[in-house]
C-alpha atoms as a PDB file:
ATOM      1  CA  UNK A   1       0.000   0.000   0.000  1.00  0.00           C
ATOM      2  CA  UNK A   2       2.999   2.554   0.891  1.00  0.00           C
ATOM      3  CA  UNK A   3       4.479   1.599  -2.355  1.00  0.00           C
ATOM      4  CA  UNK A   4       1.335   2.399  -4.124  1.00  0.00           C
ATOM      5  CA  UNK A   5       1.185   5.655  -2.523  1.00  0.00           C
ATOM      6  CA  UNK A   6       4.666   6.450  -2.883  1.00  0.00           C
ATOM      7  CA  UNK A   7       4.324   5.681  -6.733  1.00  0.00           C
ATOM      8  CA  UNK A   8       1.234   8.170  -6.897  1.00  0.00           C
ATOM      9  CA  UNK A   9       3.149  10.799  -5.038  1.00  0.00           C
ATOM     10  CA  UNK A  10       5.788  11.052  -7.694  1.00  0.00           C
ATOM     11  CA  UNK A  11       3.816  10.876 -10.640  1.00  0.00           C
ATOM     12  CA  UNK A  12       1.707  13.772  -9.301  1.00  0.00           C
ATOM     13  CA  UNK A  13       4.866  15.572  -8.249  1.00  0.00           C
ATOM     14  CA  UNK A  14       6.181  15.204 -11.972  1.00  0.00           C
ATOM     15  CA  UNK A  15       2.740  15.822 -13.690  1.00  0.00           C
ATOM     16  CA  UNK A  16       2.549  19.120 -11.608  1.00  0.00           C
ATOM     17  CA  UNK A  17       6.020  19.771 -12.506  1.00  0.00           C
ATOM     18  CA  UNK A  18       5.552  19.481 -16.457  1.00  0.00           C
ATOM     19  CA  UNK A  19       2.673  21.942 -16.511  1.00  0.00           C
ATOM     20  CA  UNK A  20       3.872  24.564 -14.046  1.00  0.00           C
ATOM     21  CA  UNK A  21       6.710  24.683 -16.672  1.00  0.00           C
ATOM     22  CA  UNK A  22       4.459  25.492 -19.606  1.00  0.00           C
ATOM     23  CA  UNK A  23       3.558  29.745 -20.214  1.00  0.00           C
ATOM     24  CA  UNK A  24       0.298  30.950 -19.991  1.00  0.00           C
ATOM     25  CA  UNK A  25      -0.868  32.854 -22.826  1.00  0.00           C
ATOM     26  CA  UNK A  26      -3.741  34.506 -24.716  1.00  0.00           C
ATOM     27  CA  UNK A  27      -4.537  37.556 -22.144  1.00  0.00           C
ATOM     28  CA  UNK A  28      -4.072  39.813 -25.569  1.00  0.00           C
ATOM     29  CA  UNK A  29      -6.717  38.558 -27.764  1.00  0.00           C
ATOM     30  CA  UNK A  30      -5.365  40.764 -30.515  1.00  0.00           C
ATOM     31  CA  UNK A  31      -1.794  39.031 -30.082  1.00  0.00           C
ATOM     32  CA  UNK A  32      -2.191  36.114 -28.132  1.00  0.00           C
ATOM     33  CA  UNK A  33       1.287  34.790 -28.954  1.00  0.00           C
ATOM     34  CA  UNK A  34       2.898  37.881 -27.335  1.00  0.00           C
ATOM     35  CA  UNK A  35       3.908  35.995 -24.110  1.00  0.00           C
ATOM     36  CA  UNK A  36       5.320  32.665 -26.158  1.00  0.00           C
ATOM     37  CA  UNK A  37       8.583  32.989 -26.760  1.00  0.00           C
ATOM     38  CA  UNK A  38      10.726  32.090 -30.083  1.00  0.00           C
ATOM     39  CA  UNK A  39      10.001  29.120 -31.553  1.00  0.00           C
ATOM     40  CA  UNK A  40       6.843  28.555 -29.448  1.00  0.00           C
ATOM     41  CA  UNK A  41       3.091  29.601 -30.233  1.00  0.00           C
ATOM     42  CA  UNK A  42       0.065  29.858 -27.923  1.00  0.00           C
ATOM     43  CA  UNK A  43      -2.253  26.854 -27.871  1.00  0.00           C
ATOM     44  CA  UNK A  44      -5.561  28.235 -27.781  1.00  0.00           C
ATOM     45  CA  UNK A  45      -7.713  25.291 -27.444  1.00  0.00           C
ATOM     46  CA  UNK A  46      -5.874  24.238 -24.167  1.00  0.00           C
ATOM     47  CA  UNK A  47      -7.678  24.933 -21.117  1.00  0.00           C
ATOM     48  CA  UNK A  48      -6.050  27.533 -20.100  1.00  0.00           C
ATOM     49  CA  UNK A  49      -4.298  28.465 -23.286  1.00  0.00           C
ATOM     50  CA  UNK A  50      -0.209  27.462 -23.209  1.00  0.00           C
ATOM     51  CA  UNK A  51       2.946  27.956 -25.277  1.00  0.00           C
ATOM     52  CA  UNK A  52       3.802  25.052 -27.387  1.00  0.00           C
ATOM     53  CA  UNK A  53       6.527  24.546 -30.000  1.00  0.00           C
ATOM     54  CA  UNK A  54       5.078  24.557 -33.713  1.00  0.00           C
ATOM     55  CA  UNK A  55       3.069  21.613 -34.473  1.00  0.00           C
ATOM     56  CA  UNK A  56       4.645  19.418 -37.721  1.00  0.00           C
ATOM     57  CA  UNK A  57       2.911  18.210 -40.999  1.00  0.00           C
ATOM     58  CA  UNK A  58      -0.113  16.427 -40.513  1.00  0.00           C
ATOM     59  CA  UNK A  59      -0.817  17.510 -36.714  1.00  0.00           C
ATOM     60  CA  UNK A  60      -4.350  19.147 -36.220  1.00  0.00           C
ATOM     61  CA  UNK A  61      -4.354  22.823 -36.659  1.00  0.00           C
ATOM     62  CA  UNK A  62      -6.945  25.727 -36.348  1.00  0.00           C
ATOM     63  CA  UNK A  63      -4.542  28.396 -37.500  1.00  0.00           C
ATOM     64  CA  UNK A  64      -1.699  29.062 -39.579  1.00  0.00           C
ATOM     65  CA  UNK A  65       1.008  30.480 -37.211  1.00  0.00           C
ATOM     66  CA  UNK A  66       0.785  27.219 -34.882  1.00  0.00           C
ATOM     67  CA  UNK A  67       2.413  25.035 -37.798  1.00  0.00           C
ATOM     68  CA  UNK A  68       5.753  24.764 -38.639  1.00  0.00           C
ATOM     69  CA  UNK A  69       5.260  25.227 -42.197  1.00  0.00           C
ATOM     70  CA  UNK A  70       2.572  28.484 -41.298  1.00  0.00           C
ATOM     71  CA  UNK A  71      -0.120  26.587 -43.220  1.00  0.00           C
ATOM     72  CA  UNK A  72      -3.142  25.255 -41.406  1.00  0.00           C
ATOM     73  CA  UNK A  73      -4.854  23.429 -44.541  1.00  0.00           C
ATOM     74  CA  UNK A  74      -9.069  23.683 -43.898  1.00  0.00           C
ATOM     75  CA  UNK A  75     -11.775  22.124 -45.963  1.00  0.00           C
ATOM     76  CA  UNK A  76     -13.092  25.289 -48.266  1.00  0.00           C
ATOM     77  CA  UNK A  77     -16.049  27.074 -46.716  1.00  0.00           C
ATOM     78  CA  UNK A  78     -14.684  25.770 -43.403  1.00  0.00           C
ATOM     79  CA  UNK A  79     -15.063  28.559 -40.336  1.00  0.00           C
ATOM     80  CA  UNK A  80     -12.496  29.967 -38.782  1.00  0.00           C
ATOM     81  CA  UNK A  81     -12.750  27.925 -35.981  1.00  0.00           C
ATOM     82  CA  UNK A  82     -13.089  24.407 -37.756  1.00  0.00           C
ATOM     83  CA  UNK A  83     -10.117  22.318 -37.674  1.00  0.00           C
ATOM     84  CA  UNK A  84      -7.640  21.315 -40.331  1.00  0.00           C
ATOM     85  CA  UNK A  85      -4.169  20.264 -41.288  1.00  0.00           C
ATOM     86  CA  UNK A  86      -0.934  21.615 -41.113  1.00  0.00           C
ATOM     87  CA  UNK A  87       0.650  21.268 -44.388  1.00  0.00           C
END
């Protein structure tokens, strides 16, 4: 039972750890990359929204600057909040 516990502990202690680590972002709805640094984009979609690194061809995408290619393929007549594909 300790074990078990001890095992939890940790991989709480290292979850928290990865996401304290990621930026918060979005507060500048005109900008809401401004707090990302180089390299990095904010993820709007994430709850709250974080800086991630560019996403590569083929990953999910709802707009251009979040792929490394700056191409976020949609489906034509698709809204701007539909999904599509970075290219």
């Amino acid at each position: 039972m300790l074990k078990k516990f001890v095992m939890f502990a940790v991989v709480a202690l290292f979850a928290g750890a990865a996401s304290a680590n990621d930026v918060k972002c979005g507060a500048n709805a005109a900008n809401p990359d401004a707090e990302c640094g180089p390299g990095t984009v904010c993820i709007l979609a994430m709850t709250p929204p974080v800086c991630k690194p560019t996403l590569a061809v083929g990953q999910p995408c709802v707009r251009d600057k979040v792929c490394q290619s700056n191409k976020c393929e949609k489906a034509a007549g698709a809204k701007p909040t539909d999904k599509g594909v970075c290219k």
